[in-house]
C-alpha atoms as a PDB file:
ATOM      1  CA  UNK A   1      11.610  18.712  13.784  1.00  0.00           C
ATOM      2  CA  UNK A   2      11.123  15.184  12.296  1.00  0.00           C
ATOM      3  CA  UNK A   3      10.971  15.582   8.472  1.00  0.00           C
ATOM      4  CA  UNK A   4       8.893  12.670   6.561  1.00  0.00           C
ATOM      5  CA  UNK A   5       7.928  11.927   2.892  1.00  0.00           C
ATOM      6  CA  UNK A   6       5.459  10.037   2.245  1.00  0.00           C
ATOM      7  CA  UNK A   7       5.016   9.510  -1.330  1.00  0.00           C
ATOM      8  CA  UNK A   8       3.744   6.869  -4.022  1.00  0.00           C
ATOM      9  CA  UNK A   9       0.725   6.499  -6.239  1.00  0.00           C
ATOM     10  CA  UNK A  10      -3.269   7.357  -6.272  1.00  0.00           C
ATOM     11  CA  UNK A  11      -3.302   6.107  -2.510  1.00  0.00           C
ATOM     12  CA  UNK A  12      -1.511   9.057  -0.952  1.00  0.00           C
ATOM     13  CA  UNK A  13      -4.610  10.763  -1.725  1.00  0.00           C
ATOM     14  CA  UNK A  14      -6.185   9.501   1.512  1.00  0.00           C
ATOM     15  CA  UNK A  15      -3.084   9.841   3.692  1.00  0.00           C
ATOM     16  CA  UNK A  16      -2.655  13.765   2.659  1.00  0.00           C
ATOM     17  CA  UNK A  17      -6.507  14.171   3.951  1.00  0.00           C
ATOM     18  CA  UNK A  18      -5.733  12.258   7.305  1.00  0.00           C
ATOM     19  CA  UNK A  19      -2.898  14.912   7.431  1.00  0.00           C
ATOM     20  CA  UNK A  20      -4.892  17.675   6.885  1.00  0.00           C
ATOM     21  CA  UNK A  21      -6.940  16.482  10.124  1.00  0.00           C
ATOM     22  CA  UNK A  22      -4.485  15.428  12.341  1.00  0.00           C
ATOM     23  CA  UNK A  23      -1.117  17.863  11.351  1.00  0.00           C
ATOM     24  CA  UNK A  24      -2.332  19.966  14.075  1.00  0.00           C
ATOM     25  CA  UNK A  25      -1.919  16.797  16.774  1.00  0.00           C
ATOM     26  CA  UNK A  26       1.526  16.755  15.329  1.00  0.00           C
ATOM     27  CA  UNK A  27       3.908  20.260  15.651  1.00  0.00           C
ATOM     28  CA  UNK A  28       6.904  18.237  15.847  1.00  0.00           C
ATOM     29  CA  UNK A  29       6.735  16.511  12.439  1.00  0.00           C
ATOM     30  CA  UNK A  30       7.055  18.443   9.081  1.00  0.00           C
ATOM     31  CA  UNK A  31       5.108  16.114   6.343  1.00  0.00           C
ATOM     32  CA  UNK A  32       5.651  16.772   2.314  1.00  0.00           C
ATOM     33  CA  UNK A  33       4.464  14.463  -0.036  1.00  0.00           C
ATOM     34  CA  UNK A  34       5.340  13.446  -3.635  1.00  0.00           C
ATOM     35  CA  UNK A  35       2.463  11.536  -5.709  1.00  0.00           C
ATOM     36  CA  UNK A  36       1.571  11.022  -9.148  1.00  0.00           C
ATOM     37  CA  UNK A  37      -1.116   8.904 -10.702  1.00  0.00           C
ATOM     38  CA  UNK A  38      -0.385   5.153 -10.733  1.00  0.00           C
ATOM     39  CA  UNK A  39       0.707   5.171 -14.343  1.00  0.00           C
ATOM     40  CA  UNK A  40       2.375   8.462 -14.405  1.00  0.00           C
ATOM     41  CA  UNK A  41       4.276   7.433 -10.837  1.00  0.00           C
ATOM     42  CA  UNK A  42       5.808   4.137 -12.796  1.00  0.00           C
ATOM     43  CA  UNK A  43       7.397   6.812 -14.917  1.00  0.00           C
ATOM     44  CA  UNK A  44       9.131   8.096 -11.535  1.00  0.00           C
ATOM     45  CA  UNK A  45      12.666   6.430 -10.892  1.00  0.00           C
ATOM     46  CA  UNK A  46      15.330   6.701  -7.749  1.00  0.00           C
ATOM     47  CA  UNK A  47      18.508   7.886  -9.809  1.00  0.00           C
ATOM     48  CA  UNK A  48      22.397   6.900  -9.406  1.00  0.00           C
ATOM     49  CA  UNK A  49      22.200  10.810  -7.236  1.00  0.00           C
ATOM     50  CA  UNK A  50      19.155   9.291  -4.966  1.00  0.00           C
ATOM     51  CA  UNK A  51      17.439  12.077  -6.533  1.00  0.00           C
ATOM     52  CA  UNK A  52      13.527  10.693  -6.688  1.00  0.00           C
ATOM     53  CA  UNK A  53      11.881  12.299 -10.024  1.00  0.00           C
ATOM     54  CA  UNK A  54      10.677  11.247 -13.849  1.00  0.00           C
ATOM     55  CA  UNK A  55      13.601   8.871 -16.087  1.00  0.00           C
ATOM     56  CA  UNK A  56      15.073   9.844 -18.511  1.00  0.00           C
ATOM     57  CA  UNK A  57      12.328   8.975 -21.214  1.00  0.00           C
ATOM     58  CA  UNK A  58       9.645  10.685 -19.690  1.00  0.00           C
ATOM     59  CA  UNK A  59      11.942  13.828 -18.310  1.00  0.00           C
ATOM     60  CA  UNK A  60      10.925  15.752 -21.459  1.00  0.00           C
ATOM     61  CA  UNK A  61       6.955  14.634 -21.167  1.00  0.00           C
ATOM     62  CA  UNK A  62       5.251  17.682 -20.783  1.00  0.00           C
ATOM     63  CA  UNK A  63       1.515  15.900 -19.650  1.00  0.00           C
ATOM     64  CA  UNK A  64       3.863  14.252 -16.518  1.00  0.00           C
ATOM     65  CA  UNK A  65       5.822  17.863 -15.994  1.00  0.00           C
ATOM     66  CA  UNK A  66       2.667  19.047 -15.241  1.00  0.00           C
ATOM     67  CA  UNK A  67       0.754  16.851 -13.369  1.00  0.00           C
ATOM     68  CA  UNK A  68       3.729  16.494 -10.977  1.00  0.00           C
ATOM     69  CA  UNK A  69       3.913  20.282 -10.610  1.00  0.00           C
ATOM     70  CA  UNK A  70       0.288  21.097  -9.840  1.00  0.00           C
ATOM     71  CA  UNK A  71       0.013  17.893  -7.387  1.00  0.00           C
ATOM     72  CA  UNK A  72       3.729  18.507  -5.536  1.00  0.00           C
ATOM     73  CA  UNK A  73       5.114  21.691  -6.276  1.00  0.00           C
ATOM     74  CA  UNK A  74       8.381  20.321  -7.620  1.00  0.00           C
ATOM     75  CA  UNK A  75       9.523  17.567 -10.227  1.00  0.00           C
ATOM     76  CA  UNK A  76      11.598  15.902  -7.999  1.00  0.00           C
ATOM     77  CA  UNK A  77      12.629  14.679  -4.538  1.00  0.00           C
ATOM     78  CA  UNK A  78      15.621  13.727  -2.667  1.00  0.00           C
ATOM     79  CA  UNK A  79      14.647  10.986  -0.221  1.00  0.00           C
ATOM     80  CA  UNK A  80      17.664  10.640   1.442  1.00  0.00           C
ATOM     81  CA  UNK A  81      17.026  14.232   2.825  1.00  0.00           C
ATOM     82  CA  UNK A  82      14.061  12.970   5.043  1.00  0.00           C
ATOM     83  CA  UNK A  83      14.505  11.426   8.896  1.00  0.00           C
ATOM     84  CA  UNK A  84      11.193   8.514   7.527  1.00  0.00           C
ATOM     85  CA  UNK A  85      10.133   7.649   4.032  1.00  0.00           C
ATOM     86  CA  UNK A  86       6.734   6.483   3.794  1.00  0.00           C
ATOM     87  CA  UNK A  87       5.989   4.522   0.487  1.00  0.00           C
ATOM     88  CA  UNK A  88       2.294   4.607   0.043  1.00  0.00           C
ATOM     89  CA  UNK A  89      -0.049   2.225  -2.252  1.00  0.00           C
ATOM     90  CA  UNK A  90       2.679  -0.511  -2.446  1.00  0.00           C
ATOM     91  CA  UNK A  91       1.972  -2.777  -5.009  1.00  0.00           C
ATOM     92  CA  UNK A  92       1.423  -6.757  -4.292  1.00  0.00           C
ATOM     93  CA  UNK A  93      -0.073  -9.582  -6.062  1.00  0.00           C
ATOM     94  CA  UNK A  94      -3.438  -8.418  -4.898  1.00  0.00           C
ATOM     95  CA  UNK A  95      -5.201  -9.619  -7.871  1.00  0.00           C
ATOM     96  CA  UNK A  96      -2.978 -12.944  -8.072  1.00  0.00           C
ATOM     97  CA  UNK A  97      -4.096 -13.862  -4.810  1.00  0.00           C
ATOM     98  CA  UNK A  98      -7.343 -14.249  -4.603  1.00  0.00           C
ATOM     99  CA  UNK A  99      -7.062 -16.204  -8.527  1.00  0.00           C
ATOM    100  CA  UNK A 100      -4.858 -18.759  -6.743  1.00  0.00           C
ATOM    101  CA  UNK A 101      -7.247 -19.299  -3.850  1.00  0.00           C
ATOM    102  CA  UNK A 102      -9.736 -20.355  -6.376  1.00  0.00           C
ATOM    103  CA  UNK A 103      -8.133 -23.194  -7.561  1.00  0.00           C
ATOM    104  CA  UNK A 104      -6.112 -24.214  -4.509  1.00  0.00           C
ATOM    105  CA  UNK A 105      -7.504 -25.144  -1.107  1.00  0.00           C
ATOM    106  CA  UNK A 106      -4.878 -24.413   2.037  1.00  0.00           C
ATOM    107  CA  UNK A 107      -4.552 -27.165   4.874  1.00  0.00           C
ATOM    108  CA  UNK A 108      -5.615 -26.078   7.606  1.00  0.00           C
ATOM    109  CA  UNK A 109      -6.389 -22.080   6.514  1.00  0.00           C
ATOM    110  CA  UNK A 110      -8.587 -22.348   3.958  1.00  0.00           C
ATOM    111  CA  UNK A 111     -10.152 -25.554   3.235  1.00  0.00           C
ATOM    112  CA  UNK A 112     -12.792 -25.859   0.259  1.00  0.00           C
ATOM    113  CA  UNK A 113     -13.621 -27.823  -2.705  1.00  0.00           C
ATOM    114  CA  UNK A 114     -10.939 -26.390  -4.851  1.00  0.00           C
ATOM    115  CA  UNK A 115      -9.389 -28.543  -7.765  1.00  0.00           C
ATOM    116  CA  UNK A 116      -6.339 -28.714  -5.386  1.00  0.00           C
ATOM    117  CA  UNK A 117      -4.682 -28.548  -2.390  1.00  0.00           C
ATOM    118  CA  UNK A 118      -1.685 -27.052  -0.813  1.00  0.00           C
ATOM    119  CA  UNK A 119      -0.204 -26.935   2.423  1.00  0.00           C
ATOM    120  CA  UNK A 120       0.281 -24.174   4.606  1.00  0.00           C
ATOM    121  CA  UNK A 121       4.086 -24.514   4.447  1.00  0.00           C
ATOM    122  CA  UNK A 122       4.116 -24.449   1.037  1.00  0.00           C
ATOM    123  CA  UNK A 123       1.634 -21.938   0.783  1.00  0.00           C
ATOM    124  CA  UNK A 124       3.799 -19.428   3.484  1.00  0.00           C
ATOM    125  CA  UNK A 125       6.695 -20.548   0.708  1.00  0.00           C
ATOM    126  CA  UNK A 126       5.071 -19.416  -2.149  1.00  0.00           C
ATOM    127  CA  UNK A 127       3.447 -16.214  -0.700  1.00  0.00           C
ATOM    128  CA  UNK A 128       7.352 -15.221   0.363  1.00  0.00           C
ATOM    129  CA  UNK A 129       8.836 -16.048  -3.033  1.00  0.00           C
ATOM    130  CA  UNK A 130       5.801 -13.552  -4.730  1.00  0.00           C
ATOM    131  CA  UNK A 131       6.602 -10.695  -2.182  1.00  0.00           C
ATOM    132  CA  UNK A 132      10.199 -11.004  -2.997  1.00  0.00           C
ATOM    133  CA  UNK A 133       9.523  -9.713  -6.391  1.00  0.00           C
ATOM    134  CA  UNK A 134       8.356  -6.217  -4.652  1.00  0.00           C
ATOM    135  CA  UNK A 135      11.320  -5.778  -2.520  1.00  0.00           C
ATOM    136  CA  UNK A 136      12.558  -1.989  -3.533  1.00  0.00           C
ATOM    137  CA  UNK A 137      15.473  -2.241  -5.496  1.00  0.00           C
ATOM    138  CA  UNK A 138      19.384  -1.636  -4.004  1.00  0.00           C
ATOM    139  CA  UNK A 139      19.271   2.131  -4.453  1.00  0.00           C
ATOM    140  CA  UNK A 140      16.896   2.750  -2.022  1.00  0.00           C
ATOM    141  CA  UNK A 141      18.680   0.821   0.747  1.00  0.00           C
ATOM    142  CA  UNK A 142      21.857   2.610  -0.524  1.00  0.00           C
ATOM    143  CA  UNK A 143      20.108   6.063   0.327  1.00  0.00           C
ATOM    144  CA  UNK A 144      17.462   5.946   2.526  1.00  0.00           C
ATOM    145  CA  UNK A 145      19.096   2.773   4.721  1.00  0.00           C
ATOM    146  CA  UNK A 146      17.136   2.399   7.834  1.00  0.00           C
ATOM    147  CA  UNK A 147      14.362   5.313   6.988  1.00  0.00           C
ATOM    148  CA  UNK A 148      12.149   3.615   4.231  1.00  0.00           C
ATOM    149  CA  UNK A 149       8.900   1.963   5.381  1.00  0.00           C
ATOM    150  CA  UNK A 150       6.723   0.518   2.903  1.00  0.00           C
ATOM    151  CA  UNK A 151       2.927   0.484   3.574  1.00  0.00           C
ATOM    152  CA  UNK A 152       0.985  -2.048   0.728  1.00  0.00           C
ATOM    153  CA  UNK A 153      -2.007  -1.110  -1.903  1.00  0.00           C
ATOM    154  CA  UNK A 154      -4.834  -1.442   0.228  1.00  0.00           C
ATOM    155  CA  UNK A 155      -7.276  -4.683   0.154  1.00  0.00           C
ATOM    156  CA  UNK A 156     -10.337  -3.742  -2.185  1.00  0.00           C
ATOM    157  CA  UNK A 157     -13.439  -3.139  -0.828  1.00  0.00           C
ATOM    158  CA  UNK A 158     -16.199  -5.065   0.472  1.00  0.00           C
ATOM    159  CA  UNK A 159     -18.416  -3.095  -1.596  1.00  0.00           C
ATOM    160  CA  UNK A 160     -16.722  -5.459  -4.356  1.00  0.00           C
ATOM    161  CA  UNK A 161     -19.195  -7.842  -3.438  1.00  0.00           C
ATOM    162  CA  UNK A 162     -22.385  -6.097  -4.833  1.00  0.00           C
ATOM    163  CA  UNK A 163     -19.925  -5.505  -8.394  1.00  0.00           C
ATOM    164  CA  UNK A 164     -21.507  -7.393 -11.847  1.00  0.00           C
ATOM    165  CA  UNK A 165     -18.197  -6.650 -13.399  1.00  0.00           C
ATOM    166  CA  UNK A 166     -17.396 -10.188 -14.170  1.00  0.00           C
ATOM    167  CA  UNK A 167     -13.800  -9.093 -13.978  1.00  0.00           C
ATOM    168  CA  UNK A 168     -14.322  -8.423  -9.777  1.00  0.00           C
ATOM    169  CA  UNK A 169     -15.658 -12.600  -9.862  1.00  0.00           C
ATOM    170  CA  UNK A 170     -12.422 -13.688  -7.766  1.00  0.00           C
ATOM    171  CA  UNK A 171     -12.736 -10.998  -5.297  1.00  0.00           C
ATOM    172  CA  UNK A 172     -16.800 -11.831  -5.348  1.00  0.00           C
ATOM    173  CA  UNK A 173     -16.068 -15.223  -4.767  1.00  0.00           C
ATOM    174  CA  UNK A 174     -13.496 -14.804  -2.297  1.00  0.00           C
ATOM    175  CA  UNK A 175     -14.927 -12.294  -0.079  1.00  0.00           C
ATOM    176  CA  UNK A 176     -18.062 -14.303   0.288  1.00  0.00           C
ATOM    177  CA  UNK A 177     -15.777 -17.346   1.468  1.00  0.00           C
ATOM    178  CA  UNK A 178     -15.052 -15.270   4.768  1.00  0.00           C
ATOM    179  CA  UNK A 179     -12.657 -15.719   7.739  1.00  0.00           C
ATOM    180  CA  UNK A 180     -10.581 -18.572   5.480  1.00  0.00           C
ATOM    181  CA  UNK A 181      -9.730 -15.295   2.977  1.00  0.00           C
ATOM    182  CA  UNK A 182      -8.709 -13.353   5.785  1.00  0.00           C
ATOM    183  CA  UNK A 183      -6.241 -16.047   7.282  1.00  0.00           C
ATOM    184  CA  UNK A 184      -4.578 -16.422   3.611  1.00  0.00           C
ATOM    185  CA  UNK A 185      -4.547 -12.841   3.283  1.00  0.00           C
ATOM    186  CA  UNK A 186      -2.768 -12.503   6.776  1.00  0.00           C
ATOM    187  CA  UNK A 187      -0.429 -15.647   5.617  1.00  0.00           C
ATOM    188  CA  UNK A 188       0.433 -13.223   2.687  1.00  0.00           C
ATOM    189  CA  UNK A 189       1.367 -10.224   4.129  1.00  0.00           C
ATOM    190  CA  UNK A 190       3.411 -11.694   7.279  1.00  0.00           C
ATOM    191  CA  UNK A 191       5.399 -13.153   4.565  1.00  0.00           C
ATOM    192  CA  UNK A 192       5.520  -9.731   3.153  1.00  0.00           C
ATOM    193  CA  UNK A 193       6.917  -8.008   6.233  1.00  0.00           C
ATOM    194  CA  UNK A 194       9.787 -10.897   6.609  1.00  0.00           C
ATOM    195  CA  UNK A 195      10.777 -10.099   3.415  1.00  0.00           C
ATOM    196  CA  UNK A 196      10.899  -6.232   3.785  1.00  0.00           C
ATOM    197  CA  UNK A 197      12.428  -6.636   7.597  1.00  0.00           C
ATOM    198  CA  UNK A 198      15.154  -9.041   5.836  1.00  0.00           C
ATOM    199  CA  UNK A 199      16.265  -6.046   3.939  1.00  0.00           C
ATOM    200  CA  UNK A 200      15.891  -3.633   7.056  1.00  0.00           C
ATOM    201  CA  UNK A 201      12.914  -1.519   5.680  1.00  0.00           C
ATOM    202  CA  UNK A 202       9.848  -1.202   7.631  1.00  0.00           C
ATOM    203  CA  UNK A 203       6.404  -2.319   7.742  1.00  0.00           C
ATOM    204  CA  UNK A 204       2.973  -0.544   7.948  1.00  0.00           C
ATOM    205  CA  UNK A 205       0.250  -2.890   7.395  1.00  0.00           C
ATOM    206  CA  UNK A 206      -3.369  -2.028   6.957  1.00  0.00           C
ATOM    207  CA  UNK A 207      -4.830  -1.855  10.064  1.00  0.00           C
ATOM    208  CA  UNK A 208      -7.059  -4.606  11.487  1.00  0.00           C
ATOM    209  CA  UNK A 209      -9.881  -1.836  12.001  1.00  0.00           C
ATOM    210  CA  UNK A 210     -10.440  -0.821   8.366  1.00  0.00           C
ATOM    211  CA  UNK A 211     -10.767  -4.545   7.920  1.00  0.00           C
ATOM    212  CA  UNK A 212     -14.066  -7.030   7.830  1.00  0.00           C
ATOM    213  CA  UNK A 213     -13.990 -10.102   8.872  1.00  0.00           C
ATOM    214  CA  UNK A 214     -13.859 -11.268   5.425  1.00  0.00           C
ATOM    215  CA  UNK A 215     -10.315 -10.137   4.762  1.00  0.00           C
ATOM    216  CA  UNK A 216     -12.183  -7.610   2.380  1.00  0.00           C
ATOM    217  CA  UNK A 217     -11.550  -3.560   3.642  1.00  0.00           C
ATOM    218  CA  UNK A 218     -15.160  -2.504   5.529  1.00  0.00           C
ATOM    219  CA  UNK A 219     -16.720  -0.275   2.975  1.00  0.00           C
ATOM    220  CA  UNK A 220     -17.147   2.333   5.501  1.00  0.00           C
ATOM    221  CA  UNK A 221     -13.612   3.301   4.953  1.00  0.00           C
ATOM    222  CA  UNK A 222     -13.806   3.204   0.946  1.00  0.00           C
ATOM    223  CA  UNK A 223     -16.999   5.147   0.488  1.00  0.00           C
ATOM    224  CA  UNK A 224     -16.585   9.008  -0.651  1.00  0.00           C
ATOM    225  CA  UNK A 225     -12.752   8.368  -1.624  1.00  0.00           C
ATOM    226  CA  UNK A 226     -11.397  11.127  -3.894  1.00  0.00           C
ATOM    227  CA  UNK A 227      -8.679  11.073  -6.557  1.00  0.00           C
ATOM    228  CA  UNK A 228      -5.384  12.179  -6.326  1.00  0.00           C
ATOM    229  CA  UNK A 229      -5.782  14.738  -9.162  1.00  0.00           C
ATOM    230  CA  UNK A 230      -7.990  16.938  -9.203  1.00  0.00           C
ATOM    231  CA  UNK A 231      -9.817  15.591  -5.591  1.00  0.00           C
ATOM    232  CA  UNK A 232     -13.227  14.554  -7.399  1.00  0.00           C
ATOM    233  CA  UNK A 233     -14.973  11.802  -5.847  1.00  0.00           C
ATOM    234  CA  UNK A 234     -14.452   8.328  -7.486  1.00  0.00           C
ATOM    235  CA  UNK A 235     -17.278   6.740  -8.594  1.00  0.00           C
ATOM    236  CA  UNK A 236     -19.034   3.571  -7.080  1.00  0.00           C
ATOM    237  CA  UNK A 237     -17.669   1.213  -8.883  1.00  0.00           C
ATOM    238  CA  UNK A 238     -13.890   2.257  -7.313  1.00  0.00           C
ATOM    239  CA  UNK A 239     -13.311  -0.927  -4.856  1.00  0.00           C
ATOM    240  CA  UNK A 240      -9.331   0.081  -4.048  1.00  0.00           C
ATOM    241  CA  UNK A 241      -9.373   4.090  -3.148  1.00  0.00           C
ATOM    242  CA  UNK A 242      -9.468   4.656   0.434  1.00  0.00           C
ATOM    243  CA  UNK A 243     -10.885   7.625   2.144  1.00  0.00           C
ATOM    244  CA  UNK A 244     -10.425  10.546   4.804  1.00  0.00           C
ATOM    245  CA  UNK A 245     -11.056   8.377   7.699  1.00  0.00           C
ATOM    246  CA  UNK A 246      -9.273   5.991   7.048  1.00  0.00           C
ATOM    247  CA  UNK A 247      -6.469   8.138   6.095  1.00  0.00           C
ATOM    248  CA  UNK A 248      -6.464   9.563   9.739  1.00  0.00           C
ATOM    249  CA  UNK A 249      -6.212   5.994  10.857  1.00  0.00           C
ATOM    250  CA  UNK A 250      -3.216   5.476   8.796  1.00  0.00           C
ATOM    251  CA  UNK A 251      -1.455   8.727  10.012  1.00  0.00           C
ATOM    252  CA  UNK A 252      -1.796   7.665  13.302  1.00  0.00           C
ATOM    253  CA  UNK A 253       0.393   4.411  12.817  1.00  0.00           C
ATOM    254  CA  UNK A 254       2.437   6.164  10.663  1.00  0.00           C
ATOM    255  CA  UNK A 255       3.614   8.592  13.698  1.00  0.00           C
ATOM    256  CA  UNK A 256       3.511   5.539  15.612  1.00  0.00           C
ATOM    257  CA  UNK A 257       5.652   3.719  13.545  1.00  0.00           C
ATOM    258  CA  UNK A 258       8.645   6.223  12.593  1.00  0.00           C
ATOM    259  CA  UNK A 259       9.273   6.878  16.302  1.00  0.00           C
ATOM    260  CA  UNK A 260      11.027   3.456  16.802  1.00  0.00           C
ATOM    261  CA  UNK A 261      13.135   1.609  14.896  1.00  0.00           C
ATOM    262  CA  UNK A 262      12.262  -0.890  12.371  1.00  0.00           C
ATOM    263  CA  UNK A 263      12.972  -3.528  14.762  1.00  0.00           C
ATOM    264  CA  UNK A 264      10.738  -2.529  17.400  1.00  0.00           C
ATOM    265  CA  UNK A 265       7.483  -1.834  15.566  1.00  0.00           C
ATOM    266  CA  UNK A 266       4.330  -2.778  17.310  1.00  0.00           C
ATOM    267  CA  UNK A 267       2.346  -4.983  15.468  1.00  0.00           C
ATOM    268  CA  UNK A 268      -0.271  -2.869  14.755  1.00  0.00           C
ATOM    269  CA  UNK A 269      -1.243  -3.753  11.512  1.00  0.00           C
ATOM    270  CA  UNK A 270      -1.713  -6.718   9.511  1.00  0.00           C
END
């Protein structure tokens, strides 16, 4: 029996439905997962023991001691215990992208009337030196060595397009740029798997089918997402949540993936 954790922030949400569907397909592989809230889960440290559970300032918070219970069961985890970890929702300049592609146009990816301009070199420079500042920190190669894959926030939604929240303007403005978004966005997260598969942890990208042609997730795939607590529906203007189907989609690379080595992974994903 192949034991995996998958655990991490509001995203997992999606990934425990896709399990729900598919654990059947699956008899060999025993899944738990460990989740909290995005706020509540940067309250959620890897100790000196590789024990996996709140820090010591928020051990004695009784609002996290609860939430943690009713959503896993337990307060903690020991990763190190599992054959595959599966780090879920993985943050990344998401945001900070798109910003910088407004005021910089990229030779020969994605060339507009920007203030300025930027090669691709540099551009593949800068886009590794950002990633690099996500790289899990030493304990989790000490104790989970070659069994940690790390599987990014997903891209928000193309329904972020029809958003008057003047705070969505970069992703408005970027989506509506098309295919050159998508190219910088790939640029990005290459970068983002050298950098992981320099410190020997694996790679699940977003796969290319939950993904327009804009670089922007297909809003098939974010519609009817629910939360992490409490499994209510999010409301439209949600751009990030993911749902059931795509879920299953990312279960099936996830079985894909923890079969081989990090090494050998297909590329699958972005």
């Amino acid at each position: 029996m192949t034991r995996v954790l998958i655990l991490g922030n509001s995203h997992v949400a999606a990934l425990k439905l896709g399990w729900e569907s598919l654990a059947k397909n699956h008899s060999d592989v025993d899944v738990q997962f460990f989740a909290a809230p995005c706020a509540m889960f940067r309250r959620i440290k890897l100790d000196r023991k590789g024990v996996l559970g709140l820090s010591p300032a928020h051990r004695n918070d009784q609002h996290s001691i609860q939430t943690l219970k009713k959503l896993n069961g337990t307060l903690s985890v020991t990763p190190g215990d599992y054959d595959a970890v599966i780090w879920a929702g993985h943050a990344w300049y998401r945001h900070i992208v798109p910003s910088f592609l407004r005021e910089f146009s990229i030779d020969g990816v994605r060339e507009t009337d920007a203030k300025h301009r930027m090669s691709e070199t540099a551009y593949k420079h800068m886009c590794m030196s950002l990633s690099e500042r996500f790289a899990p920190g030493g304990r989790w190669k000490r104790y989970c060595r070659d069994k940690l894959w790390v599987a990014p926030h997903p891209i928000q939604s193309e329904s972020i397009i029809k958003s008057t929240d003047a705070e969505m303007e970069r992703w408005r403005q970027a989506g509506a740029q098309g295919q050159g978004f998508r190219q910088a966005l790939d640029i990005y997260f290459s970068q983002f798997e050298n950098m992981l598969t320099n410190r020997n942890i694996g790679y699940i990208g977003q796969p290319q089918e939950t993904l327009s042609d804009t670089g922007l997730s297909k809003e098939a795939f974010s519609s009817g997402s629910t939360r992490l607590k409490g499994g209510d529906k999010h409301g439209d203007e949600d751009y990030s949540h993911m749902n059931r189907d795509f879920g299953e989609i990312m279960i099936r690379l996830i079985m894909e993936k923890i079969r081989k080595p990090h090494t050998e992974t297909p590329e699958t994903g972005r």
